[in-house]
C-alpha atoms as a PDB file:
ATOM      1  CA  UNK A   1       0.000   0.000   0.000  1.00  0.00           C
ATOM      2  CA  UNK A   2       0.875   3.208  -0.973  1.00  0.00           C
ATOM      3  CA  UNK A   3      -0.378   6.400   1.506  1.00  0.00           C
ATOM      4  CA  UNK A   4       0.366   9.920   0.558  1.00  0.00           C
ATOM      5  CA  UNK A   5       0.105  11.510   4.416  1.00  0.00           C
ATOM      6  CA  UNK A   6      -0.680  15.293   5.103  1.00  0.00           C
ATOM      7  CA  UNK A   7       0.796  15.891   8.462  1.00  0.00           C
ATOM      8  CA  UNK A   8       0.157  19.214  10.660  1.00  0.00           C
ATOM      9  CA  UNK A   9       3.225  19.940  12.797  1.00  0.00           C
ATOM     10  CA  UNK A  10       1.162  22.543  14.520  1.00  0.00           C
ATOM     11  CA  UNK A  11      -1.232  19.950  15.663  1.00  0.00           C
ATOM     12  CA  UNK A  12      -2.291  19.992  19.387  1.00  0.00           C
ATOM     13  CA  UNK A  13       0.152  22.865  19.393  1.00  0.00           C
ATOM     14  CA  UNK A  14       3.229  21.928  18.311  1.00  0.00           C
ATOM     15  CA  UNK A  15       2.676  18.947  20.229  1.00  0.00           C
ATOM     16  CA  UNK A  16       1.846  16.163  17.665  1.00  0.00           C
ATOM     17  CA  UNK A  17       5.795  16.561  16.227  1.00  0.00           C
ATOM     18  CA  UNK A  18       7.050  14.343  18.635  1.00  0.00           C
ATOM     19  CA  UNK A  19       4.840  11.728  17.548  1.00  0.00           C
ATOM     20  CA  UNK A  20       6.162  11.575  14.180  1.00  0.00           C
ATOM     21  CA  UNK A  21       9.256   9.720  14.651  1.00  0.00           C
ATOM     22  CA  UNK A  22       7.233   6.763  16.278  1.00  0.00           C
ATOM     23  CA  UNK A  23       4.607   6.747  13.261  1.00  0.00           C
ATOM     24  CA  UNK A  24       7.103   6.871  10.607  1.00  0.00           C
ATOM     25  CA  UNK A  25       8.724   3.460  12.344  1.00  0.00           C
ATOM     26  CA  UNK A  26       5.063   2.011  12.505  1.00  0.00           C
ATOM     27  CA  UNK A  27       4.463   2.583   8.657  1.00  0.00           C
ATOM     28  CA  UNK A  28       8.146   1.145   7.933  1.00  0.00           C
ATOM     29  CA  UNK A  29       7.387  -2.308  10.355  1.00  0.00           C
ATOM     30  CA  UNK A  30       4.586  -2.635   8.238  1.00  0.00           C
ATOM     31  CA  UNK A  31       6.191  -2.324   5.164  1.00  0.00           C
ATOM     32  CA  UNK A  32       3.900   0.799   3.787  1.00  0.00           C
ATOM     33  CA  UNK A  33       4.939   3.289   1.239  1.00  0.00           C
ATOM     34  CA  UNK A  34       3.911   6.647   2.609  1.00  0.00           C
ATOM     35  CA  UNK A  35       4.759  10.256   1.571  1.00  0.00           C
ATOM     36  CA  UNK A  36       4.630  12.780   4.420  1.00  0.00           C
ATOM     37  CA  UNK A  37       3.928  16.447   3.655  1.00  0.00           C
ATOM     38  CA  UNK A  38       3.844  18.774   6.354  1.00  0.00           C
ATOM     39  CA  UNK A  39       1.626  21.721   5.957  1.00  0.00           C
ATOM     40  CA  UNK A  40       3.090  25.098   6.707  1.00  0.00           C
ATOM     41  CA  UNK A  41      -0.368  27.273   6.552  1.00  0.00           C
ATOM     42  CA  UNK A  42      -4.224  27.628   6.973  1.00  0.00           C
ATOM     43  CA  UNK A  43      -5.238  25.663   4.016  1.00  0.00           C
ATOM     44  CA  UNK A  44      -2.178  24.073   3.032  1.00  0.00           C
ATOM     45  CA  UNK A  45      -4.094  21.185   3.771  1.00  0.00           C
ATOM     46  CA  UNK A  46      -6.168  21.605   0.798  1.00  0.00           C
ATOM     47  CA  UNK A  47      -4.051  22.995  -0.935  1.00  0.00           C
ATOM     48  CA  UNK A  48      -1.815  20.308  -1.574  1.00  0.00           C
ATOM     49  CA  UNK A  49      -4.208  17.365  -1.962  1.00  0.00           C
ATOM     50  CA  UNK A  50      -5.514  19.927  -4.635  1.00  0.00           C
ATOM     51  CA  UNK A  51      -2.512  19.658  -6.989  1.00  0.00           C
ATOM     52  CA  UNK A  52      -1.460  16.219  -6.294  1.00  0.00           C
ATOM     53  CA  UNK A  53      -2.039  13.333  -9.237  1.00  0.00           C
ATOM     54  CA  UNK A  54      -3.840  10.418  -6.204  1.00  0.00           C
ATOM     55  CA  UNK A  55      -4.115   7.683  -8.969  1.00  0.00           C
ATOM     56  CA  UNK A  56      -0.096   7.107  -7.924  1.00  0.00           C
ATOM     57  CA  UNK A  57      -1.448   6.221  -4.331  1.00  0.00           C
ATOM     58  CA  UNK A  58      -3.379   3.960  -2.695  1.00  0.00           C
ATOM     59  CA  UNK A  59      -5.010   6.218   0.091  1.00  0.00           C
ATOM     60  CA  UNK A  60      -5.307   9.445   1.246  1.00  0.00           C
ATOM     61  CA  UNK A  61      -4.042   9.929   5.385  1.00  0.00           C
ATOM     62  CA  UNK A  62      -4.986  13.463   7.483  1.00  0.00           C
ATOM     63  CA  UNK A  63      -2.719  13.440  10.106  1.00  0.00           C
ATOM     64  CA  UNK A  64      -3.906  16.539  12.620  1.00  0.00           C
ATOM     65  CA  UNK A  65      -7.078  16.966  14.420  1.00  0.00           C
ATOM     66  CA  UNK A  66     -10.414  18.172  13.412  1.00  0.00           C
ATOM     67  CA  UNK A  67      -9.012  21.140  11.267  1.00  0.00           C
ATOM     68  CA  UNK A  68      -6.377  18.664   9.257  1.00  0.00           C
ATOM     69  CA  UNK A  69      -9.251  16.431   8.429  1.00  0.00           C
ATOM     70  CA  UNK A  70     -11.304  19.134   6.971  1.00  0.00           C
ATOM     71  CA  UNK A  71      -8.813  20.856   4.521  1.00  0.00           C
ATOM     72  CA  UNK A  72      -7.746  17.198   3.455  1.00  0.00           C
ATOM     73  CA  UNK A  73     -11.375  16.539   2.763  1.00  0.00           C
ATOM     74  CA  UNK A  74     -11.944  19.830   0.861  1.00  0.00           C
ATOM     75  CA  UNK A  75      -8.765  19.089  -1.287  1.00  0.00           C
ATOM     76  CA  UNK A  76      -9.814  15.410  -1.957  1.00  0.00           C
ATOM     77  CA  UNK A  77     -13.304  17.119  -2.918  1.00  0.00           C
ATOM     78  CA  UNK A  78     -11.783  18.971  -5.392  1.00  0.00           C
ATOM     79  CA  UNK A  79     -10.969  15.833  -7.585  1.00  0.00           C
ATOM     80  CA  UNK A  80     -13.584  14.344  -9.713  1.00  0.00           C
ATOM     81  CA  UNK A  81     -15.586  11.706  -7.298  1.00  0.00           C
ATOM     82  CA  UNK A  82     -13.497   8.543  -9.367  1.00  0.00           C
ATOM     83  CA  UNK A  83     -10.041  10.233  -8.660  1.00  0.00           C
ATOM     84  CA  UNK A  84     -11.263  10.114  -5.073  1.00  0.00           C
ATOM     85  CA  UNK A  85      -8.765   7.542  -2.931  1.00  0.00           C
ATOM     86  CA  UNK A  86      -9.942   6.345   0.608  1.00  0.00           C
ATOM     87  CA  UNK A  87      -9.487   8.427   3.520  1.00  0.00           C
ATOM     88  CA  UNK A  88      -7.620   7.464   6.681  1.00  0.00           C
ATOM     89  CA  UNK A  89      -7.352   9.638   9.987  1.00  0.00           C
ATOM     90  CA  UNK A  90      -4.292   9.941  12.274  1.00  0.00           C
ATOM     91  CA  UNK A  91      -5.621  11.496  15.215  1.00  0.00           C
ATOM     92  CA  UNK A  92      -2.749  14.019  16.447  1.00  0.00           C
ATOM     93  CA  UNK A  93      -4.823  16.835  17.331  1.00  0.00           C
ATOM     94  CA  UNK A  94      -6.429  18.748  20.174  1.00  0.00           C
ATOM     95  CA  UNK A  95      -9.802  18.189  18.841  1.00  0.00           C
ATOM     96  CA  UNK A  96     -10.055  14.768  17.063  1.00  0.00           C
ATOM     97  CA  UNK A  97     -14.174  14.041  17.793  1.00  0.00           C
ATOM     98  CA  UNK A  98     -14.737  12.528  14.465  1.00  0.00           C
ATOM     99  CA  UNK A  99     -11.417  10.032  14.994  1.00  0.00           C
ATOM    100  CA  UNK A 100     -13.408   9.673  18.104  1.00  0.00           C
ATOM    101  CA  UNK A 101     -16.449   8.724  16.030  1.00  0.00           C
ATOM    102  CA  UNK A 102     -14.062   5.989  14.261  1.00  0.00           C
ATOM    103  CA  UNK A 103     -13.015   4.896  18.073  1.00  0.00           C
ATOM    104  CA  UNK A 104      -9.624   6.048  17.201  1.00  0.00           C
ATOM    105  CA  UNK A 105      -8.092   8.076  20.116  1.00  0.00           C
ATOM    106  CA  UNK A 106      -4.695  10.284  20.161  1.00  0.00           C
ATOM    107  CA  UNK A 107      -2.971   7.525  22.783  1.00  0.00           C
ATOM    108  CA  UNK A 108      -3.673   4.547  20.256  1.00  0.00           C
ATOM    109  CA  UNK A 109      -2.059   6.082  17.337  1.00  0.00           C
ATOM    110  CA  UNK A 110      -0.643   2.723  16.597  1.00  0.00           C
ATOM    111  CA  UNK A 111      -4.016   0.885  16.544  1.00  0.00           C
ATOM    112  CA  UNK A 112      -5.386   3.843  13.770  1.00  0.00           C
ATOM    113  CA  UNK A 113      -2.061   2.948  11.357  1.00  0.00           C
ATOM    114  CA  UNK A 114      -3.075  -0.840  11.844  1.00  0.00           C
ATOM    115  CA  UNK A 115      -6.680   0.056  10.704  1.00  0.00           C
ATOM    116  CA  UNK A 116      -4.950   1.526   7.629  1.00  0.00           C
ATOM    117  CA  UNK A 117      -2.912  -1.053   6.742  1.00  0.00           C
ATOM    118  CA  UNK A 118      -5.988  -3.588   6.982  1.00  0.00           C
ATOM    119  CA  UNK A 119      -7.376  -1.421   3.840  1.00  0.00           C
ATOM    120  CA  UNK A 120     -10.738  -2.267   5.146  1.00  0.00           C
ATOM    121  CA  UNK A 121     -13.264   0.901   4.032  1.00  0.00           C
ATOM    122  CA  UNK A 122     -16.159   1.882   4.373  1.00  0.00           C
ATOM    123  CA  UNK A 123     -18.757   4.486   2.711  1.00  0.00           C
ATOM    124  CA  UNK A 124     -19.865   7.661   5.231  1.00  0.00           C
ATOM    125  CA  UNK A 125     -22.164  10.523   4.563  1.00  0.00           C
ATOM    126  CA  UNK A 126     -20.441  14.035   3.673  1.00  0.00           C
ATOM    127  CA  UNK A 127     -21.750  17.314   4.418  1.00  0.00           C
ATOM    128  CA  UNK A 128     -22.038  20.076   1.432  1.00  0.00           C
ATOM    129  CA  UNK A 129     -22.392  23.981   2.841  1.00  0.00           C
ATOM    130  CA  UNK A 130     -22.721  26.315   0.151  1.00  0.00           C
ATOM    131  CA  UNK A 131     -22.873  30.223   1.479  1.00  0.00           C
ATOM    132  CA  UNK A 132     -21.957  33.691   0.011  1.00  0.00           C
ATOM    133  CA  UNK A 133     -20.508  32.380  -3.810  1.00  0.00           C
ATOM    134  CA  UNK A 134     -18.451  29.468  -1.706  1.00  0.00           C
ATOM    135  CA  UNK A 135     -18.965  25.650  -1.029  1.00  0.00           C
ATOM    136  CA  UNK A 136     -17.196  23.511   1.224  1.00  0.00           C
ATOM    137  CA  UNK A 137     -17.451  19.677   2.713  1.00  0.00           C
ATOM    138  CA  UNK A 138     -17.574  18.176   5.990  1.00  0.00           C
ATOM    139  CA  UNK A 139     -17.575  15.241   7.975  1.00  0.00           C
ATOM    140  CA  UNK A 140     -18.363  16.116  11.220  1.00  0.00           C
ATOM    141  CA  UNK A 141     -20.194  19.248  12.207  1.00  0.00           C
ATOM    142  CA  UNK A 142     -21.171  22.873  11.402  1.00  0.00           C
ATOM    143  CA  UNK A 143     -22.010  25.443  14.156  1.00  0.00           C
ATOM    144  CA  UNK A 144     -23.393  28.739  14.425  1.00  0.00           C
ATOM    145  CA  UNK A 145     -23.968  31.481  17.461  1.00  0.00           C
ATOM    146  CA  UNK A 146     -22.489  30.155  21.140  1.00  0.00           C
ATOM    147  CA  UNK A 147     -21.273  27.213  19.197  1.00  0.00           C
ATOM    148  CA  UNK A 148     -19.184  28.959  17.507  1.00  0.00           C
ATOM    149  CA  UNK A 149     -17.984  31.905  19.996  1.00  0.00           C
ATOM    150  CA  UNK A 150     -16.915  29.039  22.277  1.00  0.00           C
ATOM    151  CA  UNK A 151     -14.924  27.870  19.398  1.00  0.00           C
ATOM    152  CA  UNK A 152     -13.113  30.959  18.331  1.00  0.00           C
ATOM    153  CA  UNK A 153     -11.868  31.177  22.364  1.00  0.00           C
ATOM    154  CA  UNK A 154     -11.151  27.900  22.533  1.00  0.00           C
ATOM    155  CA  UNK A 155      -8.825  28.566  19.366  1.00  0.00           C
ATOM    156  CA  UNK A 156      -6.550  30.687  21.735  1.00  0.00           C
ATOM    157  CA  UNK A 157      -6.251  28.639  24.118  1.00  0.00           C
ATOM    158  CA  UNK A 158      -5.557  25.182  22.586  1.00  0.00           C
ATOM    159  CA  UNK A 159      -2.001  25.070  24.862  1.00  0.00           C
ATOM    160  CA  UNK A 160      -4.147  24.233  27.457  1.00  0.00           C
ATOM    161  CA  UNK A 161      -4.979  20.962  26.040  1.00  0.00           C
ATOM    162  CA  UNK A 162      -8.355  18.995  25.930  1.00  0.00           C
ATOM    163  CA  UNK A 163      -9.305  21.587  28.636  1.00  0.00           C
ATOM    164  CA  UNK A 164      -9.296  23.897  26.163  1.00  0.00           C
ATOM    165  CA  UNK A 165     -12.947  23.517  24.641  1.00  0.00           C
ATOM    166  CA  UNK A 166     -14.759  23.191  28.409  1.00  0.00           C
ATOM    167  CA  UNK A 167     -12.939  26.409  29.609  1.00  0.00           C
ATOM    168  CA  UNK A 168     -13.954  28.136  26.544  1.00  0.00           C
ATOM    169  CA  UNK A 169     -17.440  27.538  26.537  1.00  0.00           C
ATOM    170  CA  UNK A 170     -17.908  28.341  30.294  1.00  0.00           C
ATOM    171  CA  UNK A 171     -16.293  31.866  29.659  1.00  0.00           C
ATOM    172  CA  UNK A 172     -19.022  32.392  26.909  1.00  0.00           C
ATOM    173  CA  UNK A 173     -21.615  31.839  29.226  1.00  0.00           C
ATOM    174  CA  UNK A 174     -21.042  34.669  30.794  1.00  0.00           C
ATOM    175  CA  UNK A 175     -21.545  36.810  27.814  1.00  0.00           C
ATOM    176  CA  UNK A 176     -24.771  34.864  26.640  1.00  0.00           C
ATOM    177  CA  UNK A 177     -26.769  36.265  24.148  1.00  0.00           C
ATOM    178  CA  UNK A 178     -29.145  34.845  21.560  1.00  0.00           C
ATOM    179  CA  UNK A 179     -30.646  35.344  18.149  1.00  0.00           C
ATOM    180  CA  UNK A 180     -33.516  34.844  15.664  1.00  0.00           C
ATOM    181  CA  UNK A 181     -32.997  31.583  13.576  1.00  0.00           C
ATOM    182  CA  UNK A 182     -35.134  30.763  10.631  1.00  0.00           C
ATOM    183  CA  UNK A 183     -34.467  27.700   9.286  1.00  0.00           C
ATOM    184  CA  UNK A 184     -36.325  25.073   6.511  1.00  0.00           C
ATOM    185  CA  UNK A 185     -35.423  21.533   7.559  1.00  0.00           C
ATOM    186  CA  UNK A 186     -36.354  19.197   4.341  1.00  0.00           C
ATOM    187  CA  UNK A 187     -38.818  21.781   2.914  1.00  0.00           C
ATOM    188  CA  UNK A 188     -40.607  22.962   7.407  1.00  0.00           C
ATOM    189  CA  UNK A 189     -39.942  26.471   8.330  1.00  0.00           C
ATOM    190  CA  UNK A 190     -39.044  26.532  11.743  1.00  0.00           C
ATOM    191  CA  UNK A 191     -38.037  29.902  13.666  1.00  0.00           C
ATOM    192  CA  UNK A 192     -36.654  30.486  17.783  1.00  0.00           C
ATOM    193  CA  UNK A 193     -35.168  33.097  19.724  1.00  0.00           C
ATOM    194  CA  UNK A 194     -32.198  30.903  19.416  1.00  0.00           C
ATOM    195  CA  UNK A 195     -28.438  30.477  21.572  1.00  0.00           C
ATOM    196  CA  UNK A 196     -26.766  28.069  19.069  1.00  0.00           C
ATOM    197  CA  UNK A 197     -27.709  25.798  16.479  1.00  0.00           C
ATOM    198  CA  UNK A 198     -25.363  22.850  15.208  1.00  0.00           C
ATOM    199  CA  UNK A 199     -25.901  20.715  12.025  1.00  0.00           C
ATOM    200  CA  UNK A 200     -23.984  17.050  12.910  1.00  0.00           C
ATOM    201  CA  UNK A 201     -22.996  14.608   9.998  1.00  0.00           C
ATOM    202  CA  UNK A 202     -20.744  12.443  13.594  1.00  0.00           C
ATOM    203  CA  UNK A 203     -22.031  12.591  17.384  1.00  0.00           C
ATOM    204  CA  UNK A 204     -19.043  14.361  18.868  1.00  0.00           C
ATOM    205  CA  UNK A 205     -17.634  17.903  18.750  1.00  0.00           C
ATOM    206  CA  UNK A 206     -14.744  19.164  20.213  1.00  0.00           C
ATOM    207  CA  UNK A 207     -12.517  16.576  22.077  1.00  0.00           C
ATOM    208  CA  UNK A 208     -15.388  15.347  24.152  1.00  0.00           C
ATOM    209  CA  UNK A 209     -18.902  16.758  23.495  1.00  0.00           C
ATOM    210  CA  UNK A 210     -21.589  14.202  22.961  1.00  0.00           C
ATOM    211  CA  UNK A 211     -23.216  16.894  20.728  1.00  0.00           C
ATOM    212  CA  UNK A 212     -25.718  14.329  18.514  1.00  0.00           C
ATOM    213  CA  UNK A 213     -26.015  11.022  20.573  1.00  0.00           C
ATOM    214  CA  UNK A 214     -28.364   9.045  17.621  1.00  0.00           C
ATOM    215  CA  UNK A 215     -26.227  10.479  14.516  1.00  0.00           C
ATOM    216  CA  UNK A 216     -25.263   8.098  12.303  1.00  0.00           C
ATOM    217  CA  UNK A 217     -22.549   8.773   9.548  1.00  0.00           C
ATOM    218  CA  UNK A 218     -24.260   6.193   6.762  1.00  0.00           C
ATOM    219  CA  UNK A 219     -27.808   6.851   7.346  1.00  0.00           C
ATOM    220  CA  UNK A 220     -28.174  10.331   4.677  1.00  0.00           C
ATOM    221  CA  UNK A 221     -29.315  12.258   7.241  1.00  0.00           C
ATOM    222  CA  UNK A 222     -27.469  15.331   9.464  1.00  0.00           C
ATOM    223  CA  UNK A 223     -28.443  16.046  12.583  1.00  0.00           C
ATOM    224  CA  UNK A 224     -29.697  19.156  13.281  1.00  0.00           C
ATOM    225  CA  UNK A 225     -29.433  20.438  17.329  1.00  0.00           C
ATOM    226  CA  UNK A 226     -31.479  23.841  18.741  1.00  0.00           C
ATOM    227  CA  UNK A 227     -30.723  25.688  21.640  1.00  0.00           C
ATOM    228  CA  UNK A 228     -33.485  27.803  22.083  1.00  0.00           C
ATOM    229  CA  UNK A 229     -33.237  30.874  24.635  1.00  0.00           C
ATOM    230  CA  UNK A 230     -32.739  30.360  28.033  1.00  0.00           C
ATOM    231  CA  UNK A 231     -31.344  31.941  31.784  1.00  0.00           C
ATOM    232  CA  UNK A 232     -27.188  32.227  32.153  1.00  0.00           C
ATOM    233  CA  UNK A 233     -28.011  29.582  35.438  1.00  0.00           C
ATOM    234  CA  UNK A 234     -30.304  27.143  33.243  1.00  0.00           C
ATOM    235  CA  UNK A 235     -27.877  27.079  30.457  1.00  0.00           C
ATOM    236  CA  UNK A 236     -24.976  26.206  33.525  1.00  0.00           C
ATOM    237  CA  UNK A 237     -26.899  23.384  34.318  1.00  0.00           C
ATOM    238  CA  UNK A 238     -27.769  22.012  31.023  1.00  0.00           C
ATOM    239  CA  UNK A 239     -23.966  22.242  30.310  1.00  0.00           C
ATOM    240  CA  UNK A 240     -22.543  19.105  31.747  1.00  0.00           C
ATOM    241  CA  UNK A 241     -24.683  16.872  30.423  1.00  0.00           C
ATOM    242  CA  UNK A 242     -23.618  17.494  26.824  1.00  0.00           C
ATOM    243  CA  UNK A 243     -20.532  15.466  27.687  1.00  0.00           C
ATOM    244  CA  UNK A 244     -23.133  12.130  28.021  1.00  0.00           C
ATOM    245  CA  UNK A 245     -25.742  13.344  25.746  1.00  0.00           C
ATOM    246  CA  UNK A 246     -28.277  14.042  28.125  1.00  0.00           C
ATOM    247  CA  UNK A 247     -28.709  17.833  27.235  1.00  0.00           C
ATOM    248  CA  UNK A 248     -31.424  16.952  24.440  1.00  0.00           C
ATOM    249  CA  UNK A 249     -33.365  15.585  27.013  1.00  0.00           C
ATOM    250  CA  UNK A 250     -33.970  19.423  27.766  1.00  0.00           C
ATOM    251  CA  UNK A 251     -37.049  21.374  26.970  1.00  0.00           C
ATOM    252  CA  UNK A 252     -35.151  24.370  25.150  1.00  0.00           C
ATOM    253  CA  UNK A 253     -33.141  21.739  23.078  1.00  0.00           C
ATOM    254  CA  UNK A 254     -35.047  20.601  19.704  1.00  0.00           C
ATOM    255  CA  UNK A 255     -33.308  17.960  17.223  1.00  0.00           C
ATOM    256  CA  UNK A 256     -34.360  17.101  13.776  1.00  0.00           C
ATOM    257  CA  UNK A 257     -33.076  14.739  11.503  1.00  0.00           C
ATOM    258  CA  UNK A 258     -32.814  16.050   7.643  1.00  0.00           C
ATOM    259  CA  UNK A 259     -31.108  15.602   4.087  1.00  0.00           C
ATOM    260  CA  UNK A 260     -31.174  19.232   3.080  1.00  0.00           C
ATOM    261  CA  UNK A 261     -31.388  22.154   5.039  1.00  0.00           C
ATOM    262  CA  UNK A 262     -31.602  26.352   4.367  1.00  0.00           C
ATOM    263  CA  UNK A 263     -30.316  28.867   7.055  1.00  0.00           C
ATOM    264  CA  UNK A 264     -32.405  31.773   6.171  1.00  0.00           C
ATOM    265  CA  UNK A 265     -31.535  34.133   9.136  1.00  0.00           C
ATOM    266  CA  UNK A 266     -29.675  36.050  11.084  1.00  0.00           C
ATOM    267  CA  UNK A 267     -27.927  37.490   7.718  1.00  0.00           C
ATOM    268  CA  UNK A 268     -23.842  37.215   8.331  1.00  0.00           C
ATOM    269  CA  UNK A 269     -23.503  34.705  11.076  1.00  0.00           C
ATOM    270  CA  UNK A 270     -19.955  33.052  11.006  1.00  0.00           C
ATOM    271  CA  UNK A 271     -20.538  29.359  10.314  1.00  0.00           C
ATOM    272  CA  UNK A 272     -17.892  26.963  12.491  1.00  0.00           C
ATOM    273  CA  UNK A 273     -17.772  23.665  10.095  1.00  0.00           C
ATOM    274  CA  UNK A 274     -15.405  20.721  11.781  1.00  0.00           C
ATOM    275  CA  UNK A 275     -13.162  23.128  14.062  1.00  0.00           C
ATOM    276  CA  UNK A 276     -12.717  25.992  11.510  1.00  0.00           C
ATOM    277  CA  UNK A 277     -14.366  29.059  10.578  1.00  0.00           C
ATOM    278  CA  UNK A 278     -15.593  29.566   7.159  1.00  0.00           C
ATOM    279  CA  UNK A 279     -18.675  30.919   5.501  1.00  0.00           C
ATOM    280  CA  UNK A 280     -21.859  33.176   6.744  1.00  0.00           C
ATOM    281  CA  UNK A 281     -25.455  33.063   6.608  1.00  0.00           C
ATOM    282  CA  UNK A 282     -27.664  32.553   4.661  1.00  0.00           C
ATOM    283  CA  UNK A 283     -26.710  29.365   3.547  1.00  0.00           C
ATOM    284  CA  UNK A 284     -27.482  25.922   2.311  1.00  0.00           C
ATOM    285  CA  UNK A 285     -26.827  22.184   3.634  1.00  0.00           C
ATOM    286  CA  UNK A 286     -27.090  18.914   2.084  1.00  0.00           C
ATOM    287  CA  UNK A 287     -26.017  15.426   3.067  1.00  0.00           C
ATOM    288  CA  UNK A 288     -24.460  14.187   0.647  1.00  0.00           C
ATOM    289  CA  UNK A 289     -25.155   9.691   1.168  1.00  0.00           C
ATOM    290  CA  UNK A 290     -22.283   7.549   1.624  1.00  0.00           C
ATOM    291  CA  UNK A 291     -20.177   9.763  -0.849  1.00  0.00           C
ATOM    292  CA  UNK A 292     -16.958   9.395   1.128  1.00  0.00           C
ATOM    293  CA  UNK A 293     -14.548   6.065   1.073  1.00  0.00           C
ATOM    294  CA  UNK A 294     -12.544   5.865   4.417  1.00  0.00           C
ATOM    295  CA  UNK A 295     -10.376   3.216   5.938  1.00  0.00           C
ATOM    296  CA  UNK A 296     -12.455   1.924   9.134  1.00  0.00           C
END
């Protein structure tokens, strides 16, 4: 097997380097071809499995967290769908929920490169957001409002670890605010005085929110979680349980299940799809069925 791997030094900040040696030796024992490109940027990623002829390998490896897995995604996307080699994950990252999805975790690194070398695959849904003249793919999830706040803190503090994402979210309660959504889930209008709203191809966010306990990632459908307005002290309690998946037990939490959706309002919200920030509202969702081939 040949593997063409795109490998983020800056991954878990900085932290993920040290690992390399180690997974370089695994790949050898196992007699594996592999390429490793490190990227240098925001959107390397992409950029690279953009330009690269993939009929010379055998798979396609994102070795990072969340953020590595999207821009290899998005540059895989931009081949035509039967240029498109399987996907494998290295989980490396500070954030690696949908490695965590796969059961793959950051301290069995060596367990993920055996699930490679296997070459068993399997097909998963794929998430297509298309907002303001641009499109872009994901696996995992797309947030707006709190959601997304939290996330754009947490980016700032990722030396802190895992601890990162919890800290983050609990200094955004304290500025709480909320917003009118409208959305149309498969064709329903639905509108709320809304806090955040996420739209979940995988069940996990972050490195360990239970965001969408019944999402599937073969069943067409994404996952679509409400927060609707509620007290700084209700919103403290509700918190904790979104590590189990107990917080859509809630009465301000809806979920829906849907193939297509359109964000109609607020105008200009920052969209938060699989750890990064791209896009604004209005914009337009669709699961995309088992269009994605990735080593499991």
């Amino acid at each position: 097997m040949k593997l063409l791997i795109i490998f983020n030094p800056n991954a878990a900040y900085g932290r993920s380097v040290k690992k390399l040696p180690a997974v370089e030796a695994k790949f050898e024992s196992l007699g594996m071809k592999v390429t490793f490109i490190p990227t240098t940027h925001t959107g390397h990623g992409t950029e690279l499995v953009t330009r690269t002829d993939l009929s010379t390998y055998d798979g396609l490896v994102a070795a990072g967290g969340d953020g590595t897995v999207f821009e290899v995604l998005n540059g895989l996307y931009q081949h035509p769908k039967a240029e498109r080699i399987p996907l494998g994950l290295l989980p490396i990252g500070t954030g690696n929920a949908f490695a965590r999805e796969l059961n793959l975790k950051t301290d069995t690194l060596m367990d993920a490169i055996e699930l490679i070398h296997r070459g068993h695959t399997r097909k998963v849904d794929v998430g297509l957001v298309e907002s303001t003249g641009r499109s872009f793919y994901f696996v995992n999830i797309v947030a707006m409002g709190f959601a997304v706040d939290a996330g754009l803190v947490a980016q700032k503090m990722k030396f802190m670890g895992k601890a990162a994402y919890t800290l983050a979210t609990l200094w955004k309660v304290l500025k709480l605010k909320s917003y009118p959504l409208e959305l149309e889930i498969d064709g329903e209008s639905f509108t709320s005085d809304n806090i955040f709203v996420t739209f979940s191809n995988s069940r996990y966010t972050g490195t360990h929110f239970l965001m969408a306990p019944e999402a599937k990632i073969d069943d067409g459908q994404l996952d679509v979680t409400i927060l609707e307005s509620l007290p700084r002290t209700r919103l403290l309690k509700l918190f904790p349980t979104i590590y189990d998946g107990r917080h859509i037990e809630y009465p301000e939490v809806k979920t829906y299940k849907a193939a297509h959706i359109i964000i109609r309002s607020p105008q200009g919200m920052l969209l938060g799809p699989d750890g990064e920030f791209r896009g604004n509202t209005p914009a337009e969702i669709t699961c995309l069925p088992r269009d994605l081939t990735i080593f499991s």
